[in-house]
Protein backbone atom coordinates (compact mmCIF):
# COMPACT_ATOMS: atom_id res chain seq x y z
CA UNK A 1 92.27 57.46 186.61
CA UNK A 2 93.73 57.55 183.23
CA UNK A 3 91.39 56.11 180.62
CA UNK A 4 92.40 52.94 178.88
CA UNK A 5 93.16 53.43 175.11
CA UNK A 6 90.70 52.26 172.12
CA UNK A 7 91.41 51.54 168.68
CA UNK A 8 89.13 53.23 165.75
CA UNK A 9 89.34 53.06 162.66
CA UNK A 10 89.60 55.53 159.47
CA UNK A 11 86.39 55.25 158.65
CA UNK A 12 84.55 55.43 162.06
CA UNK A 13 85.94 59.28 162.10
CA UNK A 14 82.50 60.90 162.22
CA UNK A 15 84.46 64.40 160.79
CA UNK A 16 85.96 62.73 158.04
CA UNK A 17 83.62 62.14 154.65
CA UNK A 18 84.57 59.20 152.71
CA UNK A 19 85.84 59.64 149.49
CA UNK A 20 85.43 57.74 146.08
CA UNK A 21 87.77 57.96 143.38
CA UNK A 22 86.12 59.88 139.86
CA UNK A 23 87.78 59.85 136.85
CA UNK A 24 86.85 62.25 134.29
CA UNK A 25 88.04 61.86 130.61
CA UNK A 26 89.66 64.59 128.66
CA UNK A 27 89.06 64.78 124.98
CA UNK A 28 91.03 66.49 123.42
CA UNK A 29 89.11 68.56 120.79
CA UNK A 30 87.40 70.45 123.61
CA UNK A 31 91.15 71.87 124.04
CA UNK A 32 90.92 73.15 120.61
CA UNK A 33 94.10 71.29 119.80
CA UNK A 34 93.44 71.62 116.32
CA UNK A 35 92.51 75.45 115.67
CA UNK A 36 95.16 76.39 118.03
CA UNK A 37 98.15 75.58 115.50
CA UNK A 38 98.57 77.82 112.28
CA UNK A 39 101.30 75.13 111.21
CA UNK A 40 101.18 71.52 110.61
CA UNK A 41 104.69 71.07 111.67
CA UNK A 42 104.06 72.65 114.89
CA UNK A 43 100.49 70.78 115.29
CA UNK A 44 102.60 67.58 115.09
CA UNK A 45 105.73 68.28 117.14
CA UNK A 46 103.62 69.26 119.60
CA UNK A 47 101.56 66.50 119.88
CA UNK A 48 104.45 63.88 119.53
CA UNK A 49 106.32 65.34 122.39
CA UNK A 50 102.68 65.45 124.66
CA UNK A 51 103.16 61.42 123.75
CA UNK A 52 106.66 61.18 125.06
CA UNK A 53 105.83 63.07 128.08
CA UNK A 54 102.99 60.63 129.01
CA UNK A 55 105.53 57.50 128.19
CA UNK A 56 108.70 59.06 130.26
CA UNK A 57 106.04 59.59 133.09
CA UNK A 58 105.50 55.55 133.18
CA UNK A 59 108.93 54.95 132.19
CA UNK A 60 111.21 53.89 134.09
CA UNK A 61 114.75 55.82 135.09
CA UNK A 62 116.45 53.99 132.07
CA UNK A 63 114.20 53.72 129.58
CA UNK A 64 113.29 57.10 129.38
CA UNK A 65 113.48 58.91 125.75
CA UNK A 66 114.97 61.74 125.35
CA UNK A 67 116.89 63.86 122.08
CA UNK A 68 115.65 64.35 119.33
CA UNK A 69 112.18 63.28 118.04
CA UNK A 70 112.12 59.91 116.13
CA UNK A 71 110.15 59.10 112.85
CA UNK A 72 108.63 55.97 114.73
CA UNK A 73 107.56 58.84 117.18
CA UNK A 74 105.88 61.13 114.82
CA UNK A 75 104.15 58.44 112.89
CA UNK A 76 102.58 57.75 116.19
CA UNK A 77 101.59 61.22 116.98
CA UNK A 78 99.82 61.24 113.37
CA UNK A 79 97.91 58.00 114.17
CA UNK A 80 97.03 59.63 117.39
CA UNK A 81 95.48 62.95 115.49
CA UNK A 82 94.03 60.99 112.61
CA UNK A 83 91.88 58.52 115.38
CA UNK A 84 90.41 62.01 117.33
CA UNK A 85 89.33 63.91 113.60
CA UNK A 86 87.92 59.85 112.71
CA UNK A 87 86.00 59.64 116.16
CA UNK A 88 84.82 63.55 115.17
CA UNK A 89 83.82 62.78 111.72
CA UNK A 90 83.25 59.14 111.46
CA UNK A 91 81.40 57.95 114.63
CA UNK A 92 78.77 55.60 112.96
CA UNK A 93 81.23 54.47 110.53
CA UNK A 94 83.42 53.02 113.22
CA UNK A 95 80.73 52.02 114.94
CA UNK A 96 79.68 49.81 112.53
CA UNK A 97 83.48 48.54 111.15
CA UNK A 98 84.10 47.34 114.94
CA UNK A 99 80.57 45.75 115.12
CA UNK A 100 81.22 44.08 111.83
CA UNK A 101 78.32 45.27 110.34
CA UNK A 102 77.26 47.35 107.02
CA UNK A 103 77.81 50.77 106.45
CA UNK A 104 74.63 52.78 105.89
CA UNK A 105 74.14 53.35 101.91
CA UNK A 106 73.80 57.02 103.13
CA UNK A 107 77.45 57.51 104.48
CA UNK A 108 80.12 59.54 102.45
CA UNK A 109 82.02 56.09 103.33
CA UNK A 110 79.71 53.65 101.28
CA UNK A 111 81.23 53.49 97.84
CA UNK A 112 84.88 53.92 99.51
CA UNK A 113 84.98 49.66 100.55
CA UNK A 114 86.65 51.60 104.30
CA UNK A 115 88.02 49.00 106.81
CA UNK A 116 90.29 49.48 110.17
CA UNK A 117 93.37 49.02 110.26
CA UNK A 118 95.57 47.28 113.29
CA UNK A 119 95.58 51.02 114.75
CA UNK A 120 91.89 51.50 114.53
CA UNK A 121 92.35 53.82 111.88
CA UNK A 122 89.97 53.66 109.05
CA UNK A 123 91.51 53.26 105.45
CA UNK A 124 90.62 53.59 101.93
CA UNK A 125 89.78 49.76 100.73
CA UNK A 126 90.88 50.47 97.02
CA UNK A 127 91.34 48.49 93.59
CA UNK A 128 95.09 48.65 93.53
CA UNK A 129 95.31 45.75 96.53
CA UNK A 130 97.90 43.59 94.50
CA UNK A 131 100.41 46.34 93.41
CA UNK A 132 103.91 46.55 94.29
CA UNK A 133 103.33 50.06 95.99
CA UNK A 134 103.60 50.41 100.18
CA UNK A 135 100.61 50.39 102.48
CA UNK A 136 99.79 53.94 102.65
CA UNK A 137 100.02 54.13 98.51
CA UNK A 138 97.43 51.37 98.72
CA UNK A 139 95.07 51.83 101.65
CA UNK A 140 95.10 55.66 102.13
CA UNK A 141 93.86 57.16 105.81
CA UNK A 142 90.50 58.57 105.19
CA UNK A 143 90.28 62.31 106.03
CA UNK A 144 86.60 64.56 106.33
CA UNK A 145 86.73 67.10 103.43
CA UNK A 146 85.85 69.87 106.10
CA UNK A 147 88.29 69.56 109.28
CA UNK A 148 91.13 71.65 110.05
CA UNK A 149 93.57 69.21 110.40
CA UNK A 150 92.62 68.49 106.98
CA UNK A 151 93.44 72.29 105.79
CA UNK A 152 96.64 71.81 107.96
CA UNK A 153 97.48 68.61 106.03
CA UNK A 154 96.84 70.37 102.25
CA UNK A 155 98.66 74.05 103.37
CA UNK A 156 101.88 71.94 104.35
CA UNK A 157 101.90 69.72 101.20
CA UNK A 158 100.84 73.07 99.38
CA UNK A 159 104.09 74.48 100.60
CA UNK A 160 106.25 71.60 100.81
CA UNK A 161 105.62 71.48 96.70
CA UNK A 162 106.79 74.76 96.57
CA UNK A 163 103.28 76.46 96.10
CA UNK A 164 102.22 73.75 93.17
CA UNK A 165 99.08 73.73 91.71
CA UNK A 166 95.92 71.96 92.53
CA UNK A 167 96.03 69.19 90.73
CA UNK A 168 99.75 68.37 91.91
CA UNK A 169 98.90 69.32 95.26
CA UNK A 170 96.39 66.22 95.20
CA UNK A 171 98.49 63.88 93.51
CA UNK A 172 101.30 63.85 96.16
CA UNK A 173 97.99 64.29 99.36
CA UNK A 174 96.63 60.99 97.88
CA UNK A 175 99.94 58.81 98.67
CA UNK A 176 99.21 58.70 102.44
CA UNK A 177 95.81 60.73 102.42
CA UNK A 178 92.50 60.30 100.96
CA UNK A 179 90.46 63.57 101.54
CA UNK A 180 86.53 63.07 100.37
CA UNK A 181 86.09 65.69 97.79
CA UNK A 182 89.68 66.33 97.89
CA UNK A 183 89.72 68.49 94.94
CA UNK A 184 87.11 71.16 96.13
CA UNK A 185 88.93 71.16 99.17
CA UNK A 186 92.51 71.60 97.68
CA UNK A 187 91.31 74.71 95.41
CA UNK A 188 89.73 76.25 98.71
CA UNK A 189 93.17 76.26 100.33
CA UNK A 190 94.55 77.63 97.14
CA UNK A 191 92.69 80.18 96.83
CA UNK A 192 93.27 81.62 100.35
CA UNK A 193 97.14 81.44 100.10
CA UNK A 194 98.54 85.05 100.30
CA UNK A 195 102.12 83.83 98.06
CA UNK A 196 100.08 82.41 95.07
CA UNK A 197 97.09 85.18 95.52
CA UNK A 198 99.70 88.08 95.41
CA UNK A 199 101.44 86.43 91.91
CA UNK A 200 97.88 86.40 90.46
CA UNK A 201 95.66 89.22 92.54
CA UNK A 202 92.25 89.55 91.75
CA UNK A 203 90.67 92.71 91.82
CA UNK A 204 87.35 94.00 93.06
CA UNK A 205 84.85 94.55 90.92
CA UNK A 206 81.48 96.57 91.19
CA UNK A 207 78.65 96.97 88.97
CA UNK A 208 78.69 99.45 86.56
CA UNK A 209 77.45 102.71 88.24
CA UNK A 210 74.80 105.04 86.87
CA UNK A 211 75.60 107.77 85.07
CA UNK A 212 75.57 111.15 86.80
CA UNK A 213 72.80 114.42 86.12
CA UNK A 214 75.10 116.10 83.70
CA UNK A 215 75.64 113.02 80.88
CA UNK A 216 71.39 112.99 80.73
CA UNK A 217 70.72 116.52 80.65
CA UNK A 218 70.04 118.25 77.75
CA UNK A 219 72.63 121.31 78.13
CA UNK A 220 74.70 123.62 75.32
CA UNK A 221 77.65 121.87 73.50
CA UNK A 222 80.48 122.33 76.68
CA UNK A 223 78.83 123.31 79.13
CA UNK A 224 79.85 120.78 81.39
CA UNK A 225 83.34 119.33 79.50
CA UNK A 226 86.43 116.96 80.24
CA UNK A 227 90.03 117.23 79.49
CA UNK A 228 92.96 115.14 78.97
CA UNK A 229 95.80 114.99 77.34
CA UNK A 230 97.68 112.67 74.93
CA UNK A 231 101.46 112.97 73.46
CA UNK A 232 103.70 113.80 73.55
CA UNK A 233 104.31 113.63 69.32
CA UNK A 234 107.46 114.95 67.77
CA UNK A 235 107.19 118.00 65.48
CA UNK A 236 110.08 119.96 63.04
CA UNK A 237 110.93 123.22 64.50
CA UNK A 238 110.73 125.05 61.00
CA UNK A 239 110.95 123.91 57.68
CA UNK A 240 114.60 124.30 56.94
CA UNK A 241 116.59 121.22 56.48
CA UNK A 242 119.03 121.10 59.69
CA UNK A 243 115.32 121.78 61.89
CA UNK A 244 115.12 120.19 65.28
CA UNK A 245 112.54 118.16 66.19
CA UNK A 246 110.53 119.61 69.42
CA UNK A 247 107.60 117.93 71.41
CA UNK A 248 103.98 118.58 70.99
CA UNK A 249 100.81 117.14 72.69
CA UNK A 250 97.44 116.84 71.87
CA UNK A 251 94.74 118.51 74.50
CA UNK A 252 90.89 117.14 74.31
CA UNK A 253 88.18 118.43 75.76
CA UNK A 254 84.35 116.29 75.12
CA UNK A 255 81.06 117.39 75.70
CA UNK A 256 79.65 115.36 78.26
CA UNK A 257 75.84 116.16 77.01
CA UNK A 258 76.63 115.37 73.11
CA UNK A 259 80.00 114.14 73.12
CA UNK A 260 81.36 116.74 70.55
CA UNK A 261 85.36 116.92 71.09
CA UNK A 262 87.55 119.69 70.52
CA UNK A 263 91.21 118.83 70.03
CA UNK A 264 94.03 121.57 70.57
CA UNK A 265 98.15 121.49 70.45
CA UNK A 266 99.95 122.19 73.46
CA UNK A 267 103.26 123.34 72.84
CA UNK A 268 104.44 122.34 75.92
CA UNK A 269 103.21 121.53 79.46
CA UNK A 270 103.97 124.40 81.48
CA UNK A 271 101.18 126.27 83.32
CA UNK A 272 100.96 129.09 80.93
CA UNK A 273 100.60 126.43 77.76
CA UNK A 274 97.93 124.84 79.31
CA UNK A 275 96.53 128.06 80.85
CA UNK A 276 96.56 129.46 76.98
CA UNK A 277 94.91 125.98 75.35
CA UNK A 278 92.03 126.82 78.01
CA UNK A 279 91.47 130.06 76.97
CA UNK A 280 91.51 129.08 73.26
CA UNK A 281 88.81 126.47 74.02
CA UNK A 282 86.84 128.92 75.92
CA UNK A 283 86.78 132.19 72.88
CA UNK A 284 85.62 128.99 70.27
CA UNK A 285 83.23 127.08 72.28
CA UNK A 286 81.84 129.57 74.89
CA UNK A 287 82.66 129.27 78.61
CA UNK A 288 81.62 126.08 80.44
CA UNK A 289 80.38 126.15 84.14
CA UNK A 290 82.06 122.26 85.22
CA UNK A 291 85.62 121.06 83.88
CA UNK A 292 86.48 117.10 84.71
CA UNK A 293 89.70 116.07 84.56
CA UNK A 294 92.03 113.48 85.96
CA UNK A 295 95.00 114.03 88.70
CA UNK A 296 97.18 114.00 85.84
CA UNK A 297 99.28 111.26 87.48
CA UNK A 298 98.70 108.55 85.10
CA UNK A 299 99.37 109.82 81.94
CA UNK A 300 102.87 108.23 79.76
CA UNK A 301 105.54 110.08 78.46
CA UNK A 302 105.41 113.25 80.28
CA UNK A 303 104.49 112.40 83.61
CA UNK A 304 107.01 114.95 85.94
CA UNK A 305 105.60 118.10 83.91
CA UNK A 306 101.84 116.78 83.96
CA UNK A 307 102.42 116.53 87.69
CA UNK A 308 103.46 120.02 87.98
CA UNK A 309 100.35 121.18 85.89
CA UNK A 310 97.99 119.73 88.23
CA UNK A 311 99.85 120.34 91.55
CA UNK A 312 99.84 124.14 90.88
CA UNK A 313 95.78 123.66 90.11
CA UNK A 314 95.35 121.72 93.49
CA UNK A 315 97.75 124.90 95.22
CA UNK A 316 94.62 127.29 95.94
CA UNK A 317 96.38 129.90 96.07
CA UNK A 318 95.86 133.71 95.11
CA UNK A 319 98.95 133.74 93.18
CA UNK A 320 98.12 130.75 91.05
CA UNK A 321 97.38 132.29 87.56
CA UNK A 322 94.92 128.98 86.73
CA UNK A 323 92.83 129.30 89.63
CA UNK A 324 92.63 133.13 89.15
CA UNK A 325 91.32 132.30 85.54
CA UNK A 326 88.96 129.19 86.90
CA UNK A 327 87.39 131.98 89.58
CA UNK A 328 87.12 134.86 87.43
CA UNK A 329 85.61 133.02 84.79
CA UNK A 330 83.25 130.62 87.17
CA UNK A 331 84.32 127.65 85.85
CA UNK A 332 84.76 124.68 88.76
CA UNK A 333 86.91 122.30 88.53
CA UNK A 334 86.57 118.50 89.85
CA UNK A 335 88.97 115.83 89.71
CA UNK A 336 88.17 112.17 89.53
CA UNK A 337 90.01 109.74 92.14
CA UNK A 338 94.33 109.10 91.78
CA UNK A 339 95.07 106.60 88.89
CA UNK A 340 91.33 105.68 88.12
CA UNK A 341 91.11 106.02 84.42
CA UNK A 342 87.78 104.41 84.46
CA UNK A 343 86.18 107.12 86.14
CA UNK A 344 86.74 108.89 83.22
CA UNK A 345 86.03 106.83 80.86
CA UNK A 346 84.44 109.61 78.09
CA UNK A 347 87.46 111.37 77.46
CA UNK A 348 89.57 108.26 77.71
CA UNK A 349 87.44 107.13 74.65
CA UNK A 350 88.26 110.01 72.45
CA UNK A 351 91.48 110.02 73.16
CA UNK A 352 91.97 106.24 72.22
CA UNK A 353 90.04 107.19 68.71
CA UNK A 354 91.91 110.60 68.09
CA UNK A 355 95.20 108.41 68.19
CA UNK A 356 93.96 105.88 65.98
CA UNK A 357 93.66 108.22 63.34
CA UNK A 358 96.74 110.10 64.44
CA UNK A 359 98.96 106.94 64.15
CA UNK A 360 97.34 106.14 60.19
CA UNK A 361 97.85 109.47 59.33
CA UNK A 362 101.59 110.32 60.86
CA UNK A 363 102.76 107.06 60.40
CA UNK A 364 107.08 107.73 60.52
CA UNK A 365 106.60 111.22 59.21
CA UNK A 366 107.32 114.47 61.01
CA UNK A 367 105.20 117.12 60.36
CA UNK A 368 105.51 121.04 61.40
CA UNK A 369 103.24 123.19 63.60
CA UNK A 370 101.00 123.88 61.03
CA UNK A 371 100.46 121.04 59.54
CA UNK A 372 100.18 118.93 62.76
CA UNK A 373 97.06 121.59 63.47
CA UNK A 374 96.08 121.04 60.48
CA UNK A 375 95.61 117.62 60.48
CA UNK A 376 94.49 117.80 64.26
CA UNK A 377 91.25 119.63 63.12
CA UNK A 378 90.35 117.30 60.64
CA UNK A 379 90.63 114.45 63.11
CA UNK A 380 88.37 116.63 65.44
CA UNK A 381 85.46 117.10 61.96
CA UNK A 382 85.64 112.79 61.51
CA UNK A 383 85.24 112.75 65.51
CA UNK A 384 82.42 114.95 65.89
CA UNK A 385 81.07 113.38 62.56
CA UNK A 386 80.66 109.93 64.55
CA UNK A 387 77.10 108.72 65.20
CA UNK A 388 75.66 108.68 68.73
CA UNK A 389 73.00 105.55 67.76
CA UNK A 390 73.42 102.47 66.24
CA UNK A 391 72.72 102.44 62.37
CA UNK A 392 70.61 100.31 60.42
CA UNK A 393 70.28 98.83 57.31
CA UNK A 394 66.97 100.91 56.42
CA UNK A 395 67.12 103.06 53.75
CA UNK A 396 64.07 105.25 55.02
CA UNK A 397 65.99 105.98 58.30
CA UNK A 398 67.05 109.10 59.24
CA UNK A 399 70.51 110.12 58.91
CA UNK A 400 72.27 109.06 62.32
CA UNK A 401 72.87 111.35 65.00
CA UNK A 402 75.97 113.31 65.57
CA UNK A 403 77.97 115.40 67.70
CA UNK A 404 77.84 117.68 64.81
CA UNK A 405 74.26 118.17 64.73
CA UNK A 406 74.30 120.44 68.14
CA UNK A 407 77.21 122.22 67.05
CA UNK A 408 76.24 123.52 64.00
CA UNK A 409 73.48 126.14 64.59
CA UNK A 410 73.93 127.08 68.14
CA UNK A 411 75.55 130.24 69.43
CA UNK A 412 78.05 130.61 72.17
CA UNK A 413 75.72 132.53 74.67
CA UNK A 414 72.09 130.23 74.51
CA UNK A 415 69.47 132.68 75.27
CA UNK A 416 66.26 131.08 75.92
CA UNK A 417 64.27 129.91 73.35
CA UNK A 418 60.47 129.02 72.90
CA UNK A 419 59.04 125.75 71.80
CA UNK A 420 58.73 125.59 67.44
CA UNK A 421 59.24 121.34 67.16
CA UNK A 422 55.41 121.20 66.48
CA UNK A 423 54.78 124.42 64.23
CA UNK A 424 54.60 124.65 60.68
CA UNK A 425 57.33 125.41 58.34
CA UNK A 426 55.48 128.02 56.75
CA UNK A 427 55.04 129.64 59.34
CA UNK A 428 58.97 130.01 60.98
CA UNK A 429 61.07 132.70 59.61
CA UNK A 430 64.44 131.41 58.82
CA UNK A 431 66.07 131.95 62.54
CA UNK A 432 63.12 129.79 63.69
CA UNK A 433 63.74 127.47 61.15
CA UNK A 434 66.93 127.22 62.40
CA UNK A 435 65.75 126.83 66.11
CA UNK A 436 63.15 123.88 65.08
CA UNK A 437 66.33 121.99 63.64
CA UNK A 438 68.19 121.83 66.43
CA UNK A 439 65.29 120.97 68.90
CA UNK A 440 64.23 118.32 66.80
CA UNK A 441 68.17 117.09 67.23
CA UNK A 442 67.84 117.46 71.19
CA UNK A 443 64.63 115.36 70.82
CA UNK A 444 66.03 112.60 68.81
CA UNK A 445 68.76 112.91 71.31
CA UNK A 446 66.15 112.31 74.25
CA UNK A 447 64.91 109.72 72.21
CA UNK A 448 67.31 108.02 70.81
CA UNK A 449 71.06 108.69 72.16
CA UNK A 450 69.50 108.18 75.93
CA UNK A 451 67.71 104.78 75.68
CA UNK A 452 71.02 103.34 74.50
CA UNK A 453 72.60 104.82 77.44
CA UNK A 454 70.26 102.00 79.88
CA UNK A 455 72.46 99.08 78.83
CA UNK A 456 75.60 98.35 81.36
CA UNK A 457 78.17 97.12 78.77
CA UNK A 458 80.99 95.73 81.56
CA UNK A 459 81.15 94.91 85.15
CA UNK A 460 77.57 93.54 85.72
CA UNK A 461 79.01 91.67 88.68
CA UNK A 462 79.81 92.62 91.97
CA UNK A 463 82.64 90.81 93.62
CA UNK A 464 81.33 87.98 96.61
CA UNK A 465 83.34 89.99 99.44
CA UNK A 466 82.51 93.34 99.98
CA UNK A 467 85.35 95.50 101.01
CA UNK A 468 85.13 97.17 104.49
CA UNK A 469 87.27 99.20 107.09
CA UNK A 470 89.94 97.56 108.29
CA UNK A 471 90.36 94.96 105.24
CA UNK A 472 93.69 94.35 104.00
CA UNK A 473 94.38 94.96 100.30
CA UNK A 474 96.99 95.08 97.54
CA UNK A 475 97.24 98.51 96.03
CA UNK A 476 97.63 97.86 92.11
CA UNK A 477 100.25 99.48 90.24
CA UNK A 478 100.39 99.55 86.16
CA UNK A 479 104.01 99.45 86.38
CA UNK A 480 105.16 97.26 88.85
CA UNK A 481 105.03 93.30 89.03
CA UNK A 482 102.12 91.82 91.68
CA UNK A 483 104.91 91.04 94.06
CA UNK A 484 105.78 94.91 94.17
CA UNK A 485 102.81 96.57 94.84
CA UNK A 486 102.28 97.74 98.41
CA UNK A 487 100.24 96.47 100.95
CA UNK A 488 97.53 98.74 102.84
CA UNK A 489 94.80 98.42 105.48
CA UNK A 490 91.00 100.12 104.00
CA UNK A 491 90.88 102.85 106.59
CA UNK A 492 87.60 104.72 105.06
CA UNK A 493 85.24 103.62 102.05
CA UNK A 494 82.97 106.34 100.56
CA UNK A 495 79.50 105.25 98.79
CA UNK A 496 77.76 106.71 96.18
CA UNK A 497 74.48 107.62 95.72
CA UNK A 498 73.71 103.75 94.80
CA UNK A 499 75.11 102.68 98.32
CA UNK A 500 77.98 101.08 96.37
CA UNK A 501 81.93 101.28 97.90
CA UNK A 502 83.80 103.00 94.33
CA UNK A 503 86.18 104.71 96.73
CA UNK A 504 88.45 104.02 99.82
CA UNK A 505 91.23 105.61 101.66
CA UNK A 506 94.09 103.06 102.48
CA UNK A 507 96.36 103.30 104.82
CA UNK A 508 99.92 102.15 103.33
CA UNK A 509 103.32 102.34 104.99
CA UNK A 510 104.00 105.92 103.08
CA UNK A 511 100.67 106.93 104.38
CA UNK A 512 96.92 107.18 103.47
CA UNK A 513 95.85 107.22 100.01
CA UNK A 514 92.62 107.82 98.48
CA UNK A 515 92.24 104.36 95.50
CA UNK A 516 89.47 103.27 93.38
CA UNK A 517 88.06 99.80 94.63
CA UNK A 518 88.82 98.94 90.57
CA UNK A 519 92.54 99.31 91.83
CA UNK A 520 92.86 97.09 94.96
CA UNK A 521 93.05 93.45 95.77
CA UNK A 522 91.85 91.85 98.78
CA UNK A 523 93.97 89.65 100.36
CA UNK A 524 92.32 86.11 101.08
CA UNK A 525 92.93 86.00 104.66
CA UNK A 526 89.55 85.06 106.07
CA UNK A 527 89.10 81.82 108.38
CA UNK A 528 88.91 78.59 106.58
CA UNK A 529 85.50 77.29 108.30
């Protein structure tokens, strides 16, 4: 009863679909081949040993390669990477060089005469046809200006020449390379390489910021003052003729209202020196409610006892004998940002013209106490003599404004005082006399002295890259080489009241510090496209 057997075939199973073959190509710039490599070298290795992978597979047992990578290898792989950016970059071109037909007058390609070469590679079809140089001297491969295997390409020749300059850099690309507007593209890798950038940092630059409440309002001669001192300048201890010579500094204080200076010697910089020059200051100019001052950090030639001035008036302490004085007196104290001399820029002005007279007048010569006071003072008269507006050539001007004019007259407790700019003469007893003058000074001052305060004299630019958290930076030093200073992450940036970065905190590896953006460098280290 056993059934007798029948023959089907494969395709009669009714369970069984049929199956066609697909292929599906892989291109491989959808793998992100070429973003994936920092390094040429390693783009290329890579790629050449893909190739020999693909060959041993459809090699037989004893023709297989294996060892080391050959040149005639490599200079396949680089064919191989030069046809996929082409394909990218120059579709219509090759298009039309296999079609034998004309290149549109609109292609980057017209005025370059390109053909294809025997590895469908197009080639720069130059003048130099009949020289005795070899193929790739004469017919260089044509690369897109904007590709990254073209910023792979320049970086390794970049290095490879030892971190030359631009111009070398596309000298030596052009023997085997023709990049289209090669040079632009050369200086853009240049400028993003972190050797050559930290040899010659550039620094970050903001516009000139506006000047605060206290420079524009009209307030009593010191009121609102800076310090900062200057030395140190070598004095005889006596007058006898076997005298030692001793050190003595120069202490300034400026008026940020009128710019009147007052100059005093500092015998030394101890705490009770400086703690005596202060109280000196305040018995001839009258207290002042604001004192300004650097960290006293960057100053030359006496640096370790400057620091210990300033540390024991940031230790807020009962026991400190300045901040007793500061408190009992009401006097606060602010301090601009570490090494930022530009933030004070007012006394750092003085000081630069009290030591150009200092250095004509002292020459080689030592002078004593007395005389060094002396000649201190008189340097303090031609300072405050200085005028606060331009001067013209007028005879029927009026004499220029000084610093002078708003110390001469006032008192060292200002009471108030009415209005007597508009009354007559005649009519003002001689204290009211004296009360018109110096109003009409603070009006000329309004006038005048203010108006040429609009102008910004330096830094009207802004630098392109705005500095944000997490940015890394160079932290300048004065006296250090580039290749010294230390490298920091922005960890904080504070605005001011013109939504402008002027200070950060950076994080370094001796641990966060508080910089002006005038003192950092930011490193180039942004992506290429």
């Amino acid at each position: 009863m056993w059934p007798k057997p029948f023959k089907i075939t494969y395709s009669e199973i009714p369970e069984i679909r049929s199956i066609k073959p697909i292929s599906f190509p892989v291109i491989i710039n959808d793998l992100n081949l070429f973003s994936r490599y920092s390094s040429f070298t390693k783009l290329h290795r890579v790629v050449t040993y893909c190739i020999r992978f693909m060959k041993n597979c459809k090699a037989k047992n004893g023709s297989k390669q294996i060892g080391y990578l050959s040149t005639t290898e490599l200079n396949e792989s680089l064919f191989v990477l030069t046809r996929l950016v082409q394909s990218e970059a120059f579709r219509d071109e090759i298009h039309c060089l296999t079609n034998s037909k004309p290149i549109s007058k609109k292609s980057k390609l017209y005025t370059l005469s390109p053909f294809l070469d025997d590895k469908n590679i197009i080639r720069l079809g130059g003048r130099i046809h009949n020289s005795h140089f070899n193929f790739d001297k004469k017919f260089p491969i044509l690369l897109p200006a904007k590709h990254d295997l073209t910023y792979l390409i320049i970086k390794h020749t970049h290095k490879n020449l030892l971190h030359a300059g631009p111009q070398t850099v596309l000298a030596h690309l052009r023997n085997k390379f023709w990049v289209l507007n090669g040079k632009n593209s050369v200086k853009k890798i240049l400028r993003q390489c972190i050797t050559c950038f930290k040899v010659n940092p550039t620094e970050v630059t903001q516009p000139m910021g506006n000047l605060p409440e206290y420079r524009l309002k009209p307030t009593r001669p010191f009121l609102i003052s800076g310090v900062d001192f200057a030395g140190p300048f070598l004095i005889k201890d006596g007058k006898l003729r076997n005298r030692k010579f001793i050190k003595a500094y120069l202490c300034l204080f400026v008026c940020f209202a009128t710019k009147a200076v007052h100059l005093e010697i500092a015998g030394d910089l101890t705490t009770d020196c400086f703690l005596n020059v202060l109280k000196r200051f305040v018995s001839r100019r009258g207290l002042c409610q604001h004192m300004h001052s650097d960290n006293g950090l960057n100053f030359v030639g006496a640096d370790n006892e400057l620091k210990r001035i300033f540390k024991s008036i940031f230790n807020f302490n009962n026991d400190n004998p300045i901040m007793t004085y500061l408190n009992k007196n009401s006097i606060t104290w602010h301090f601009i940002p570490p090494r930022s001399p530009h933030f004070g820029g007012l006394w750092e002005a003085n000081i630069k013209g009290a030591k150009h007279h200092m250095k004509r007048i002292l020459g080689n010569s030592f002078l004593t106490y007395e005389e060094l006071y002396t000649v201190v003072v008189q340097i303090e008269a031609v300072l405050n003599s200085r005028p606060l507006t331009p001067l013209s050539s007028d005879p029927a001007d009026l004499i220029a404004l000084t610093p002078s004019h708003f110390l001469i007259g006032d008192v060292l407790t200002t009471i108030p005082q009415e209005n007597v700019v508009d009354t007559p003469v005649n009519r003002l007893s001689l204290y009211k006399k004296l009360q018109q003058m110096l109003q009409h000074f603070w009006r000329r001052w309004s006038t005048e002295y203010i108006s040429n305060l609009q102008n910004r004299t330096r830094w009207n630019s802004q630098s392109p890259q705005e500095i944000q958290p997490n940015t890394m930076v160079l932290l300048k030093e004065d006296n250090l080489p580039p290749l010294q200073w230390k490298l920091g992450r922005v960890s904080e940036v504070y605005r001011g009241k013109d939504n402008i970065v002027r200070v950060v905190s950076v994080k370094t590896s001796s641990g966060i510090v508080k910089r002006a953006v005038r003192k950092l460098c930011i490193l180039p280290i942004d992506n290429l496209v």
